[in-house]
N, C-alpha and C. Protein backbone atom coordinates (compact mmCIF):
# COMPACT_ATOMS: atom_id res chain seq x y z
N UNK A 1 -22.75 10.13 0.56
CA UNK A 1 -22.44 8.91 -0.16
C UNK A 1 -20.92 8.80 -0.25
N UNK A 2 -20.57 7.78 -0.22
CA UNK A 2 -19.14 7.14 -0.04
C UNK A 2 -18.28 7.46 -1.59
N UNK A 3 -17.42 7.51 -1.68
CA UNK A 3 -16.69 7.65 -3.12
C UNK A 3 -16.32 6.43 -3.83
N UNK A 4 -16.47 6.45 -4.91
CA UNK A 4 -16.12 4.59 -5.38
C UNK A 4 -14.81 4.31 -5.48
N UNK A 5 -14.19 3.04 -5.12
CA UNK A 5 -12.84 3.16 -5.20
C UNK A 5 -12.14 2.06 -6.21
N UNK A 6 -13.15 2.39 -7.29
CA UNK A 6 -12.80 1.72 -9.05
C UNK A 6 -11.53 2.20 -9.32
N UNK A 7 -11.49 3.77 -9.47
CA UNK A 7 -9.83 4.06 -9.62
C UNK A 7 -8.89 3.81 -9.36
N UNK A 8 -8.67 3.67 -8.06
CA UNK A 8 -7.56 3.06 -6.47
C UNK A 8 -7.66 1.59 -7.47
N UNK A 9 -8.41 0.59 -7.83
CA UNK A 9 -8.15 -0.86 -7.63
C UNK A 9 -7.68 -1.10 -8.98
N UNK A 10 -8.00 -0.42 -9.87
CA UNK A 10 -7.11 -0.39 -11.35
C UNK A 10 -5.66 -0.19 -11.22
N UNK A 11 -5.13 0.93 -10.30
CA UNK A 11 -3.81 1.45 -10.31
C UNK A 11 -2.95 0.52 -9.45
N UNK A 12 -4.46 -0.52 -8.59
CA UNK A 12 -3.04 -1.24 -8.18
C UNK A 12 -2.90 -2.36 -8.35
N UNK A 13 -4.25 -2.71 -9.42
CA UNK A 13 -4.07 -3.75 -10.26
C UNK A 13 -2.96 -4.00 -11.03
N UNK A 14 -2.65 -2.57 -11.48
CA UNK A 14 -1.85 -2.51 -12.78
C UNK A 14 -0.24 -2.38 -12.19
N UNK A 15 0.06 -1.73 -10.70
CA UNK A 15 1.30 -1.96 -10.22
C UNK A 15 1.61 -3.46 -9.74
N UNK A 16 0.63 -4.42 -9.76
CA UNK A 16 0.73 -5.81 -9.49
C UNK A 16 0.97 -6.18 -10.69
N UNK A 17 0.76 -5.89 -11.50
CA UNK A 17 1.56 -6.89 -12.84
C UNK A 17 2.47 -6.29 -13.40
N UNK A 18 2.86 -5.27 -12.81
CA UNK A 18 4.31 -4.88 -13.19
C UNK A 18 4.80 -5.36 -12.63
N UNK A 19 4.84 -5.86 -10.97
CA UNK A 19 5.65 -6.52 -10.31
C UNK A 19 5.89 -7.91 -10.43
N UNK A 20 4.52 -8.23 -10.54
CA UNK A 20 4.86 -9.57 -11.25
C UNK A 20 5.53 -10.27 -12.48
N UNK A 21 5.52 -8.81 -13.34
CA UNK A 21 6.48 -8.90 -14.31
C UNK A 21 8.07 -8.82 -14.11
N UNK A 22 8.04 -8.25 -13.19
CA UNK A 22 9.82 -7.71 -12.62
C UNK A 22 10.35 -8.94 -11.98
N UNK A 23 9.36 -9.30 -11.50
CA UNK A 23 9.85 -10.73 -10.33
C UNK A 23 10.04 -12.09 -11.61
N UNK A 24 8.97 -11.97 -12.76
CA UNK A 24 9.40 -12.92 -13.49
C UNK A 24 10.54 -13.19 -14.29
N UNK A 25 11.57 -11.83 -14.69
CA UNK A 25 11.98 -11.20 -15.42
C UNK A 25 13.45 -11.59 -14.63
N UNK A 26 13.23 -11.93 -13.38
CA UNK A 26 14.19 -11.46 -12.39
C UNK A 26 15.29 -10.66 -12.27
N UNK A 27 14.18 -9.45 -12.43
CA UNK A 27 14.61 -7.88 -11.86
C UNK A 27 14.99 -8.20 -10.47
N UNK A 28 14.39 -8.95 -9.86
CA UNK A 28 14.58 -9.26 -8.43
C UNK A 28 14.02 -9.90 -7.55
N UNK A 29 15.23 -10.78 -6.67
CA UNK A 29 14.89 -12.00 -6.16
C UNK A 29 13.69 -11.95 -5.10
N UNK A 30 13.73 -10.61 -4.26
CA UNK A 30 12.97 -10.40 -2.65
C UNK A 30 11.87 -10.30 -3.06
N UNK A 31 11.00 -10.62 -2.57
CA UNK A 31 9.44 -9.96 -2.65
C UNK A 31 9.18 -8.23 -1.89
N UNK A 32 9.66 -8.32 -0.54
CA UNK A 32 9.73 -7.34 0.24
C UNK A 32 10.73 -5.89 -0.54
N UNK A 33 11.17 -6.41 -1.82
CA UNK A 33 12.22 -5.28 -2.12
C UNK A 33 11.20 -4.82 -3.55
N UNK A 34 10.39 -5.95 -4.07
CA UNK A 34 9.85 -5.71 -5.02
C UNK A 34 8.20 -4.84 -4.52
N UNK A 35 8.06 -5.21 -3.19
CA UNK A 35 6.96 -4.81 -2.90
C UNK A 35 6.43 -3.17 -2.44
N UNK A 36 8.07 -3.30 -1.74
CA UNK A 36 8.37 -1.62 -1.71
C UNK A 36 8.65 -0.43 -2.92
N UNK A 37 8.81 -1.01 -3.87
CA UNK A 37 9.40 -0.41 -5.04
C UNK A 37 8.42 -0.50 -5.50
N UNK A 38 7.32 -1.10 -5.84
CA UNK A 38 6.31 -0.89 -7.02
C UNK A 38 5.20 -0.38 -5.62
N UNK A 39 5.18 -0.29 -4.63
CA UNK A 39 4.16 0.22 -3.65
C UNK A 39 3.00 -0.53 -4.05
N UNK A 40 3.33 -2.29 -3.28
CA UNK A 40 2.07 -2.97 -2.97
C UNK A 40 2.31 -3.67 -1.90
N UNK A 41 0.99 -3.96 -2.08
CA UNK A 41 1.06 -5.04 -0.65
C UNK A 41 1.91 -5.74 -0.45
N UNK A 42 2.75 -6.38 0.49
CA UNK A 42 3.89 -7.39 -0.07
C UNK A 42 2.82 -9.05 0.43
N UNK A 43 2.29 -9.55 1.15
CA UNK A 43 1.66 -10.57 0.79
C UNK A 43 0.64 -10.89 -0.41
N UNK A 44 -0.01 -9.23 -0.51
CA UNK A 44 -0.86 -9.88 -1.46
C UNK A 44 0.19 -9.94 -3.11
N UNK A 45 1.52 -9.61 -3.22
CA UNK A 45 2.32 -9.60 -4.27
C UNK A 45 2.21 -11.25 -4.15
N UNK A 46 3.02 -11.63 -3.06
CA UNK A 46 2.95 -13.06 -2.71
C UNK A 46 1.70 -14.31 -3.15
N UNK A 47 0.75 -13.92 -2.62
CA UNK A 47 -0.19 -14.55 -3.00
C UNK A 47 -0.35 -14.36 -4.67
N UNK A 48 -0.54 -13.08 -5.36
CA UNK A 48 -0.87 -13.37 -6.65
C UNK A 48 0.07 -14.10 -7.44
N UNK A 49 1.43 -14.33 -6.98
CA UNK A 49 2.86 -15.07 -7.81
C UNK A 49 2.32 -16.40 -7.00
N UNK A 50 1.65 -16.54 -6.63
CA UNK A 50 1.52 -18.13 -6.20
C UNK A 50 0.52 -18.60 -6.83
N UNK A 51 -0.09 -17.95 -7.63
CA UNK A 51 -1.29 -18.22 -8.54
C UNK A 51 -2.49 -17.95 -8.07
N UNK A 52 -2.92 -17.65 -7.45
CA UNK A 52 -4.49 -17.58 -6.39
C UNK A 52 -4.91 -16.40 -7.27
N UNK A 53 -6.19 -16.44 -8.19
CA UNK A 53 -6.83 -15.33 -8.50
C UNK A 53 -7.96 -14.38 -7.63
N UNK A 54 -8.08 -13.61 -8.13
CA UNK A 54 -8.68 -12.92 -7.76
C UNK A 54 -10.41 -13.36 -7.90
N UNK A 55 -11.28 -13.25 -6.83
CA UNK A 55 -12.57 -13.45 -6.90
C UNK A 55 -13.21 -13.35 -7.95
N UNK A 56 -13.33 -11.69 -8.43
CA UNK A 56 -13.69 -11.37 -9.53
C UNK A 56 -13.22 -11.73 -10.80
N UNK A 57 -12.13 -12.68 -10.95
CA UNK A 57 -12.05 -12.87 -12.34
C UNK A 57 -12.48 -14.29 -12.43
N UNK A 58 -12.61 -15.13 -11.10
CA UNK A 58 -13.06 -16.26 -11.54
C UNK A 58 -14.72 -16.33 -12.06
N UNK A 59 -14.22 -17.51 -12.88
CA UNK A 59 -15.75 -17.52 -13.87
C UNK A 59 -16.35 -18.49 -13.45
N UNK A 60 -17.66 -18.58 -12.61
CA UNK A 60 -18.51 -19.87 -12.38
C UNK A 60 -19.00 -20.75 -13.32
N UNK A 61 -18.75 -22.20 -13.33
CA UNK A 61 -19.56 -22.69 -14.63
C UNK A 61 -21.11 -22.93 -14.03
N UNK A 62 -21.73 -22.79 -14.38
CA UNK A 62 -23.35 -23.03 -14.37
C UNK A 62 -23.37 -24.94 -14.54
């Protein structure tokens, strides 16, 4: 059986809103400088500062 990778997606949940905090804060202008420094994706940094949520948090209305 495969290992779950709940842990992995918290830690980099949680380095995405630090970055997104740094970038709001303007700690700094680059994405690519912010992306390397907090070790994320650099598009998906991109995409979440552009507002696009995440699957799972959107809520369907019935």
């Amino acid at each position: 059986m495969a290992p779950r990778q709940q842990p992995q997606q918290s830690c980099n949940e949680g380095r995405l809103s630090l970055t997104t905090t740094a970038y709001k804060s303007k700690l700094s202008q680059s994405f690519c400088r912010l992306a390397k420094l907090y070790n994320v994706p650099r598009l998906t940094l991109q995409t979440r500062l552009n507002g696009v949520q995440l699957k799972r948090e959107i809520v369907v209305a019935n």
